[in-house]
N, C-alpha and C. Protein backbone atom coordinates (compact mmCIF):
# COMPACT_ATOMS: atom_id res chain seq x y z
N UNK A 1 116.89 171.60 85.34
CA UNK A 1 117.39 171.85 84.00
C UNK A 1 118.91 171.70 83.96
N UNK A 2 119.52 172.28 84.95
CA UNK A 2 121.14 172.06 84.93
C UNK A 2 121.41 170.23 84.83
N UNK A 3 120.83 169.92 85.88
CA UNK A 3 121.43 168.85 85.77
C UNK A 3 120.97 167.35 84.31
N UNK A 4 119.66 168.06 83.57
CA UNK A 4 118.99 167.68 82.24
C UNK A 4 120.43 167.96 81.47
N UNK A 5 121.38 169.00 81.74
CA UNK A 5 122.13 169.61 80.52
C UNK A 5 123.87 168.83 80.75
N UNK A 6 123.70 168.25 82.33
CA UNK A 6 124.75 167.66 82.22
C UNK A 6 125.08 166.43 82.11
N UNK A 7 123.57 165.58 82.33
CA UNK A 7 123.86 164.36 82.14
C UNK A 7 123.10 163.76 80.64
N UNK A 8 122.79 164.81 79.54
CA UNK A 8 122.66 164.31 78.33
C UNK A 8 123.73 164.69 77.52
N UNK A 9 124.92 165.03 77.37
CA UNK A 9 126.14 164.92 77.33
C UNK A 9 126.73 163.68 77.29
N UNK A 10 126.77 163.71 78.74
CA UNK A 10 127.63 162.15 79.29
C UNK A 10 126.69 160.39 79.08
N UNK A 11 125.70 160.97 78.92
CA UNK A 11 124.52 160.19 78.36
C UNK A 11 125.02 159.77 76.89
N UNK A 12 125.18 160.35 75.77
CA UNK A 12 125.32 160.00 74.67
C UNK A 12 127.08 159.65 74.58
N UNK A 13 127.79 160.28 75.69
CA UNK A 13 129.27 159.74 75.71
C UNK A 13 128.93 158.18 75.89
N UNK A 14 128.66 158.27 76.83
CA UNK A 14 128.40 156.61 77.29
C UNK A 14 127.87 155.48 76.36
N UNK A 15 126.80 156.15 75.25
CA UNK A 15 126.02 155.33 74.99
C UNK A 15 126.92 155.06 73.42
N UNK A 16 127.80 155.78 73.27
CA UNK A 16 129.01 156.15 71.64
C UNK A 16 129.75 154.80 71.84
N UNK A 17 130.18 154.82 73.73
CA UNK A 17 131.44 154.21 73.88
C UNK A 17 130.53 153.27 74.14
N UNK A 18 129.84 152.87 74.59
CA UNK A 18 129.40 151.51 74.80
C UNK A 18 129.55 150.25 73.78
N UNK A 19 128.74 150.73 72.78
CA UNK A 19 129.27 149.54 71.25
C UNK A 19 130.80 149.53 70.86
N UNK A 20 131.51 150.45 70.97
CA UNK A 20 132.77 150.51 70.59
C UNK A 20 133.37 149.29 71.77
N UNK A 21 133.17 149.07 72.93
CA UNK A 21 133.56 148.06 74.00
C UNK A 21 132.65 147.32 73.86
N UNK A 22 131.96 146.67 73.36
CA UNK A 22 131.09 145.78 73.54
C UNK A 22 131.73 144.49 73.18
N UNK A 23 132.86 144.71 71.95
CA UNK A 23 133.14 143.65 71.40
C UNK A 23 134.16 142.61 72.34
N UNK A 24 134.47 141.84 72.56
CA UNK A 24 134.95 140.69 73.56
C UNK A 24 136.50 140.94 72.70
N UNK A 25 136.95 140.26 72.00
CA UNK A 25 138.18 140.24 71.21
C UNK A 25 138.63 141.76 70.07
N UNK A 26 139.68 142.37 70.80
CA UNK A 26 139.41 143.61 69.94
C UNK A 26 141.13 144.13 69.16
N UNK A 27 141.74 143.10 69.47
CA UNK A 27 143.49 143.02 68.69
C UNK A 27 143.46 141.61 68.10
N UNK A 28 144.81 141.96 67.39
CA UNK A 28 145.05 140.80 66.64
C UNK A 28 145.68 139.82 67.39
N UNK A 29 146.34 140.11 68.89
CA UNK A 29 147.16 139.67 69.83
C UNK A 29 145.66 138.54 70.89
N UNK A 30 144.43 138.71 70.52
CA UNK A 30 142.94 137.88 70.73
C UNK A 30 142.85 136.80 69.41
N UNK A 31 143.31 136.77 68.76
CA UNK A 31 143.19 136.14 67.33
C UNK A 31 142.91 134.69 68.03
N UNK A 32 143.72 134.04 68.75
CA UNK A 32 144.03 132.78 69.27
C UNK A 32 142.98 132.71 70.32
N UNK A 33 142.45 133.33 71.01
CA UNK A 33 141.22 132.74 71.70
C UNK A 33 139.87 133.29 71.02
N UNK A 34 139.99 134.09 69.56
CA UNK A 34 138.82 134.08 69.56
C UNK A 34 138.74 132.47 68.44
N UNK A 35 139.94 132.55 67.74
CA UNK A 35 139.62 130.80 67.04
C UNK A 35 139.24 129.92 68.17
N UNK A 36 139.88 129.87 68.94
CA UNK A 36 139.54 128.84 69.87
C UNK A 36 138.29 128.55 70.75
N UNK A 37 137.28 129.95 71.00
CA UNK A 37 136.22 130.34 70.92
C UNK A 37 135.14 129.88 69.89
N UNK A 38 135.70 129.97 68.41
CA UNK A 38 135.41 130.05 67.17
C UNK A 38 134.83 128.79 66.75
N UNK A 39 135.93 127.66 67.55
CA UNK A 39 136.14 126.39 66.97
C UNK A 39 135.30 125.35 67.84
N UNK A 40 135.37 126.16 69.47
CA UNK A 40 134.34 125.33 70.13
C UNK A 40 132.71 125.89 70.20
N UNK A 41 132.23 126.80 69.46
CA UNK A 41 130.66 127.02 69.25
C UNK A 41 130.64 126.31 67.96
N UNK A 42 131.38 126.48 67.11
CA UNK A 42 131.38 125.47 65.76
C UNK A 42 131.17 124.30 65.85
N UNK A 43 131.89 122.78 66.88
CA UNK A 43 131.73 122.31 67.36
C UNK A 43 130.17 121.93 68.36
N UNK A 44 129.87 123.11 69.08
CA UNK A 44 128.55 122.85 69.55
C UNK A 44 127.59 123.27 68.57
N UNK A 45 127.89 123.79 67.50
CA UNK A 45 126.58 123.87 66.68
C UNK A 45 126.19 122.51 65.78
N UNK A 46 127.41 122.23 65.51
CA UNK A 46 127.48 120.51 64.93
C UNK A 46 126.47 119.78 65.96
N UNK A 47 127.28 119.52 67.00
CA UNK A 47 126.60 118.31 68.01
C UNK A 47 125.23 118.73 68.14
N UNK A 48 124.62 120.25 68.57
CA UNK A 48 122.91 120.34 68.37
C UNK A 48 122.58 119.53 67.32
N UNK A 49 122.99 120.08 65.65
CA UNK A 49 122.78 119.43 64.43
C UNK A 49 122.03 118.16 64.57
N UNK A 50 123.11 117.62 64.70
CA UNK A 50 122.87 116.02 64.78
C UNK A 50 121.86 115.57 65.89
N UNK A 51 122.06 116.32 66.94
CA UNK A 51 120.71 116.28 68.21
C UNK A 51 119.38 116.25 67.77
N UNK A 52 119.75 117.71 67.07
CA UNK A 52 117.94 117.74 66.29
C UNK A 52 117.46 116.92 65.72
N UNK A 53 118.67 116.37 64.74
CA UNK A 53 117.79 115.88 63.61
C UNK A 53 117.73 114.19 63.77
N UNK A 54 118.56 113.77 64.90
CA UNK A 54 118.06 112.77 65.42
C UNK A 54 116.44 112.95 66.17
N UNK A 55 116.24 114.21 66.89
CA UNK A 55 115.74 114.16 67.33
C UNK A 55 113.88 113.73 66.78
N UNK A 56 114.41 115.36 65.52
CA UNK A 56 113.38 114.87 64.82
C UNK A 56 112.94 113.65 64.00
N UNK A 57 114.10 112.72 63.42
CA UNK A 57 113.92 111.43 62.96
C UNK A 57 113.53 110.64 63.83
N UNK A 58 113.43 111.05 65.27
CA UNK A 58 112.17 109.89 66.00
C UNK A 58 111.41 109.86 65.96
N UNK A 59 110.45 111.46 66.06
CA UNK A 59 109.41 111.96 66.03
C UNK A 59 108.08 110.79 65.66
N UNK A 60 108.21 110.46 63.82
CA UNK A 60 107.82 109.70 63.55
C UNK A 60 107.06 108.37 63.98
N UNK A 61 108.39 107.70 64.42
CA UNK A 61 108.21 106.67 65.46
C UNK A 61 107.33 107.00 66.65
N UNK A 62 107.34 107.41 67.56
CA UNK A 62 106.79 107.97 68.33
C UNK A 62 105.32 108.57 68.14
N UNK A 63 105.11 108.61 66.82
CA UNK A 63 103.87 109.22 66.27
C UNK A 63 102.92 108.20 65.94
N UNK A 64 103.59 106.90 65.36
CA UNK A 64 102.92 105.92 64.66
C UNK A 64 102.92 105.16 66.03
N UNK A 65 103.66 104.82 66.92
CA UNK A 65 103.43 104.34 68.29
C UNK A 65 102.00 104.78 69.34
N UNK A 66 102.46 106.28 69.12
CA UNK A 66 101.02 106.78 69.69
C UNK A 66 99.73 106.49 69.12
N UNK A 67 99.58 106.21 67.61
CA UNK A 67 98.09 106.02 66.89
C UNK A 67 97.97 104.08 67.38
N UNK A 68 98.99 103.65 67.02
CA UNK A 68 98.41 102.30 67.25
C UNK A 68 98.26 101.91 68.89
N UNK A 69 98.74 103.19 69.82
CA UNK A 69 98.83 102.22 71.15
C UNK A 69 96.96 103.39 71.34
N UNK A 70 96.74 103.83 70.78
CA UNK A 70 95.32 105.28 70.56
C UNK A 70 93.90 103.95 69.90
N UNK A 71 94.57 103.39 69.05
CA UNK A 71 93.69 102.20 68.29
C UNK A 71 93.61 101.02 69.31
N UNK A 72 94.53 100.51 69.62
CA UNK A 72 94.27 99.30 70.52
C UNK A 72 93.57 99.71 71.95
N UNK A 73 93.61 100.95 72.66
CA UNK A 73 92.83 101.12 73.42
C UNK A 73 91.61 101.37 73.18
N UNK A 74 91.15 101.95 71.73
CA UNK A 74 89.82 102.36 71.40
C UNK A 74 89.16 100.71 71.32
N UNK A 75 89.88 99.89 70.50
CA UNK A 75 89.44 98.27 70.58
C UNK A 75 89.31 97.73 71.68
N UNK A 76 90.25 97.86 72.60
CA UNK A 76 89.93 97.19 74.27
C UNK A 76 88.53 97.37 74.61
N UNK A 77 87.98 98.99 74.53
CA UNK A 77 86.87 99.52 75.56
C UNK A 77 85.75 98.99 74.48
N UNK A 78 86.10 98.99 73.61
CA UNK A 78 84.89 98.43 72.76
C UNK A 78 84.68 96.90 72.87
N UNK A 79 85.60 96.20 72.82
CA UNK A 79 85.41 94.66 73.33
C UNK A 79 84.80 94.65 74.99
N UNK A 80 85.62 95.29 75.40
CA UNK A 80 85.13 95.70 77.48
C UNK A 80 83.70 95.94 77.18
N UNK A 81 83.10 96.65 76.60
CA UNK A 81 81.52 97.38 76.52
C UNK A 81 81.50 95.92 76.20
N UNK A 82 81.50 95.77 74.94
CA UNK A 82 80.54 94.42 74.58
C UNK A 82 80.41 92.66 75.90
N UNK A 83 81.48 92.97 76.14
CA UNK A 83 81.64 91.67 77.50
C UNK A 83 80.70 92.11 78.69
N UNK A 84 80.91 93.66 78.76
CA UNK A 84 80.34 93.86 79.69
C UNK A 84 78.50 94.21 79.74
N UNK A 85 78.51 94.37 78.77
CA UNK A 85 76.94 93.94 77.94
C UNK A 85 76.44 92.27 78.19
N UNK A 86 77.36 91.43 78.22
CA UNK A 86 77.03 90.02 78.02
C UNK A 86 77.40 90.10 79.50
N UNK A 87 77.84 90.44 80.15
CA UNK A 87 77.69 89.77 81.43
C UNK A 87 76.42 90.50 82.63
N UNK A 88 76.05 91.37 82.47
CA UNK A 88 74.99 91.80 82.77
C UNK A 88 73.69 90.39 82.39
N UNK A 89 73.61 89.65 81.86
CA UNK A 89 72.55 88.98 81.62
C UNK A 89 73.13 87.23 82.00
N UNK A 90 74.23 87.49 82.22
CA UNK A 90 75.07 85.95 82.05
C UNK A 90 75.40 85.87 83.88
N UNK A 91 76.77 84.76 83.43
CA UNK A 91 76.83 84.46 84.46
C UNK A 91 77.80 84.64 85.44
N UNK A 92 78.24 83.87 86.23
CA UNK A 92 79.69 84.84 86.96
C UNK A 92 81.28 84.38 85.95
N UNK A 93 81.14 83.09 84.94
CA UNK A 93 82.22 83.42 84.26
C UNK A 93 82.28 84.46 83.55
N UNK A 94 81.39 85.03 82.86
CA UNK A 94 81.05 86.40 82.24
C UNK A 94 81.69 87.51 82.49
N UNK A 95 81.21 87.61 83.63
CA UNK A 95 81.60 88.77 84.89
C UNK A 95 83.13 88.48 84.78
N UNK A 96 83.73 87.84 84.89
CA UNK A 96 85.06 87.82 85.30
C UNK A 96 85.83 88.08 84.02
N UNK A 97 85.45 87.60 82.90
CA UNK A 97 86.02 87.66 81.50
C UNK A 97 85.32 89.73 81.40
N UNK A 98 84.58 90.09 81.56
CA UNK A 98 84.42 91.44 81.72
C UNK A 98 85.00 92.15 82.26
N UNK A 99 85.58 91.33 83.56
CA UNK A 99 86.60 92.69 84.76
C UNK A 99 87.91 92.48 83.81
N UNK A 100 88.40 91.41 83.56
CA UNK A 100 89.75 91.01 82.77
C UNK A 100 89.58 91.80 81.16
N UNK A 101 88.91 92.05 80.62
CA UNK A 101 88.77 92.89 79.76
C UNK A 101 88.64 94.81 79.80
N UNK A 102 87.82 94.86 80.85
CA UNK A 102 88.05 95.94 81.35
C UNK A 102 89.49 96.87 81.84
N UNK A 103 89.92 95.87 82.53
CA UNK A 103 91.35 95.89 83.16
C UNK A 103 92.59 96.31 81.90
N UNK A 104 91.99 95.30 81.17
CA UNK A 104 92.46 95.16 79.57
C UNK A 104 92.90 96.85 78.92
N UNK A 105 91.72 97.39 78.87
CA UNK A 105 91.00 98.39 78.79
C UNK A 105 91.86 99.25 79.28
N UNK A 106 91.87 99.53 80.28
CA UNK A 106 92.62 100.77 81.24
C UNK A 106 93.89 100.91 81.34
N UNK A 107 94.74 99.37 81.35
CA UNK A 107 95.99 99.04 80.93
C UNK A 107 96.02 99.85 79.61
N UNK A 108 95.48 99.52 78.41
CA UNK A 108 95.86 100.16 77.29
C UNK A 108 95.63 101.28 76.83
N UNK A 109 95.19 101.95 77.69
CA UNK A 109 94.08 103.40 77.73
C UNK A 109 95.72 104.42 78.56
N UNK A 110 95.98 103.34 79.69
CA UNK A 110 97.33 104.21 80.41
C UNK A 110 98.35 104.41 78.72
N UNK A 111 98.73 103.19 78.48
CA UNK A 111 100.04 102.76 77.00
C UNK A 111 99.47 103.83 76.26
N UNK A 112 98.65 104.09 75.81
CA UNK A 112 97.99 105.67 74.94
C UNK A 112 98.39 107.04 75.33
N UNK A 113 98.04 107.26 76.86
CA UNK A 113 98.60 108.22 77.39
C UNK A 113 99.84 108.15 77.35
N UNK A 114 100.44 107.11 77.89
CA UNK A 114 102.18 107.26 77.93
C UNK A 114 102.98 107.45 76.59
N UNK A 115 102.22 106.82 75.61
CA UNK A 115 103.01 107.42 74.14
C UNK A 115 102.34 108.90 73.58
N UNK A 116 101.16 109.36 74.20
CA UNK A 116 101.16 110.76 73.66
C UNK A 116 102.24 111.64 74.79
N UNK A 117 102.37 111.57 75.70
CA UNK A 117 102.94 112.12 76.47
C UNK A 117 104.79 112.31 76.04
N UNK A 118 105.22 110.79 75.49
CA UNK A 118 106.05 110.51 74.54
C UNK A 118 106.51 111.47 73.65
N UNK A 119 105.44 111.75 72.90
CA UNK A 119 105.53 112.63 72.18
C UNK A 119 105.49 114.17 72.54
N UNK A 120 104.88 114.62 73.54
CA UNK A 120 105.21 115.76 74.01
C UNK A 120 106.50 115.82 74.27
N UNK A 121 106.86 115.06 75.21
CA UNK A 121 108.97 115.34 75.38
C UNK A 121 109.25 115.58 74.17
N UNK A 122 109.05 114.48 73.10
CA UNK A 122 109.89 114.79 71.84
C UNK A 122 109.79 116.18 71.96
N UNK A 123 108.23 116.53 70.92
CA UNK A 123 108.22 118.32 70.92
C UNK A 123 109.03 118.96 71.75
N UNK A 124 108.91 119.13 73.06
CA UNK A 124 109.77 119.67 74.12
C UNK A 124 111.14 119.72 73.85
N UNK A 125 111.83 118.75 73.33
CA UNK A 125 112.83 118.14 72.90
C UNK A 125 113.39 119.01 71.81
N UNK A 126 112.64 118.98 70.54
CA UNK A 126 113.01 119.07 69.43
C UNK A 126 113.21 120.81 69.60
N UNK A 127 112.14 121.56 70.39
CA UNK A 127 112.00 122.52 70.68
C UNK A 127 113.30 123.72 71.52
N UNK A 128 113.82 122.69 72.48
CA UNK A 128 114.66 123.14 72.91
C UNK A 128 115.46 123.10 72.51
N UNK A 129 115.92 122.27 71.74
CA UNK A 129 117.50 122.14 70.47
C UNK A 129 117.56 123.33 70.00
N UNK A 130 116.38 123.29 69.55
CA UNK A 130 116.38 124.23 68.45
C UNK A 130 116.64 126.17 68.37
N UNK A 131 116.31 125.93 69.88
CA UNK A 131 116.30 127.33 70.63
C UNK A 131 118.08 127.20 70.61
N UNK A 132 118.67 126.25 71.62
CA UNK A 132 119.70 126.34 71.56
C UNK A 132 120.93 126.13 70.59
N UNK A 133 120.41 125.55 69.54
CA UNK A 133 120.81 126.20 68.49
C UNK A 133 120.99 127.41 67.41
N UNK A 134 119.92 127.85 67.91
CA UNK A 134 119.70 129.64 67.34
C UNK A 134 120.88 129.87 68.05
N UNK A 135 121.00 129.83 69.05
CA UNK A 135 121.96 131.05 70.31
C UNK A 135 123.01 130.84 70.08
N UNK A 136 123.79 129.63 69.58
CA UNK A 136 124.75 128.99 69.28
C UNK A 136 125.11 129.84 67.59
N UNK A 137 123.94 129.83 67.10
CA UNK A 137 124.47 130.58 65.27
C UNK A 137 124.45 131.34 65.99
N UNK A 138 123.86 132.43 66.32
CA UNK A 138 124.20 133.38 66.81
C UNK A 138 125.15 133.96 67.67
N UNK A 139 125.82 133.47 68.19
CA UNK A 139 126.84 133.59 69.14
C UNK A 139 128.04 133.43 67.79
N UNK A 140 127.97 132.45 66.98
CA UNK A 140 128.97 132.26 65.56
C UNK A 140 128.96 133.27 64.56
N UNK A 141 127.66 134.03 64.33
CA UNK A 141 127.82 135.60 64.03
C UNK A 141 128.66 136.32 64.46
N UNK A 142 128.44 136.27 65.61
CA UNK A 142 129.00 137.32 66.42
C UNK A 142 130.26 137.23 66.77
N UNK A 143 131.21 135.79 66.75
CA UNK A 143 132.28 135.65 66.61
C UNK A 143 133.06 135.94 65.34
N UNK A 144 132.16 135.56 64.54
CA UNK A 144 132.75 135.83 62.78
C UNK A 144 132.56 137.70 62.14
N UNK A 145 131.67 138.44 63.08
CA UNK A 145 131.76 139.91 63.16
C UNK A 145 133.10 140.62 63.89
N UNK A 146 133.36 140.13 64.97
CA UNK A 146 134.67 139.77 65.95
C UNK A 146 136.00 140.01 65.09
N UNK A 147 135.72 138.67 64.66
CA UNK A 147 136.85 138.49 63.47
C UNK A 147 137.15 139.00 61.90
N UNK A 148 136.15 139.28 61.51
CA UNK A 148 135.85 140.65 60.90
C UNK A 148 136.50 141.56 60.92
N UNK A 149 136.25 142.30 62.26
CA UNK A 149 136.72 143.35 62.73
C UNK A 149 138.16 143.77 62.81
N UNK A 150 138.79 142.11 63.22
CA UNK A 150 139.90 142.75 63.57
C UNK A 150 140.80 142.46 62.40
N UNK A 151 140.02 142.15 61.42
CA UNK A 151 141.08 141.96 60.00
C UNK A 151 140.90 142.84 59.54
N UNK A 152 139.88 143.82 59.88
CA UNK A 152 139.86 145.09 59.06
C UNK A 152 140.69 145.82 59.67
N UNK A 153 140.85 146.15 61.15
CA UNK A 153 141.89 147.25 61.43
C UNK A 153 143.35 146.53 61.16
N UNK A 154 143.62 145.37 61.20
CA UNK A 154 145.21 144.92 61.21
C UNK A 154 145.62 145.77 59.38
N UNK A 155 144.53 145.88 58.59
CA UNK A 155 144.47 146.57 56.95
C UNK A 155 145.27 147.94 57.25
């Protein structure tokens, strides 16, 4: 119990002063590195900007790439089946126009995978901007609370 009575005291000292220090820039004599602070998250929130929304203006592309390289493989295996239907009864040129179609086939079956996969980075992509862009406004809050602050006490 004694020691319950002495460290919830110093417990709520600590926890008073803690936000009061929390802040990084706390005079007006900080003014100049917190602009300068100020000016380079401003700066990186721009360059995400434009990251994203490049990013996302590929998206698209990448989308319509994936359906037609998704279509031309669905057409390969369906021409492959049908050759390979006719060569079962035919002859060895058959057979060979079947493996070359087949081949056809798997080649464009990989180009399908590789543009959905395509598109996962994007997501991945677009995803992570975007995170790091939160942290970035946020971090610009928290500079512009900063600065806030210290125009209120210079009052």
């Amino acid at each position: 119990m004694k020691k319950f009575t002495f460290f919830l005291p110093v417990m709520i000292l600590v926890m008073t002063s803690f936000s009061a220090f929390s802040q990084k820039y706390k005079t007006a004599s900080d003014t100049v590195k917190l602009n300068e602070e100020y000016v380079k998250v401003s700066n990186n929130v721009a360059e995400l900007t434009s990251k994203l929304a490049i990013a996302k203006n590929n998206l698209p592309g990448y989308q319509s790439k994936a359906a037609n390289a998704v279509s031309d493989a669905q057409n390969s295996v369906m021409e492959s089946s049908n050759q390979a239907s006719k060569a079962t009864n035919g002859d060895l040129g058959d057979a060979k126009s079947a493996k070359k179609k087949a081949n056809k086939a798997v080649k464009d079956a990989e180009d399908a995978k590789d543009a959905n996969n395509k598109i996962k980075d994007q997501d991945k992509k677009i995803a992570k901007l975007t995170s790091e862009l939160e942290e970035k406004q946020q971090k610009l809050q928290e500079l512009e609370k900063m600065r806030t602050a210290i125009r209120n006490t210079q009052q």
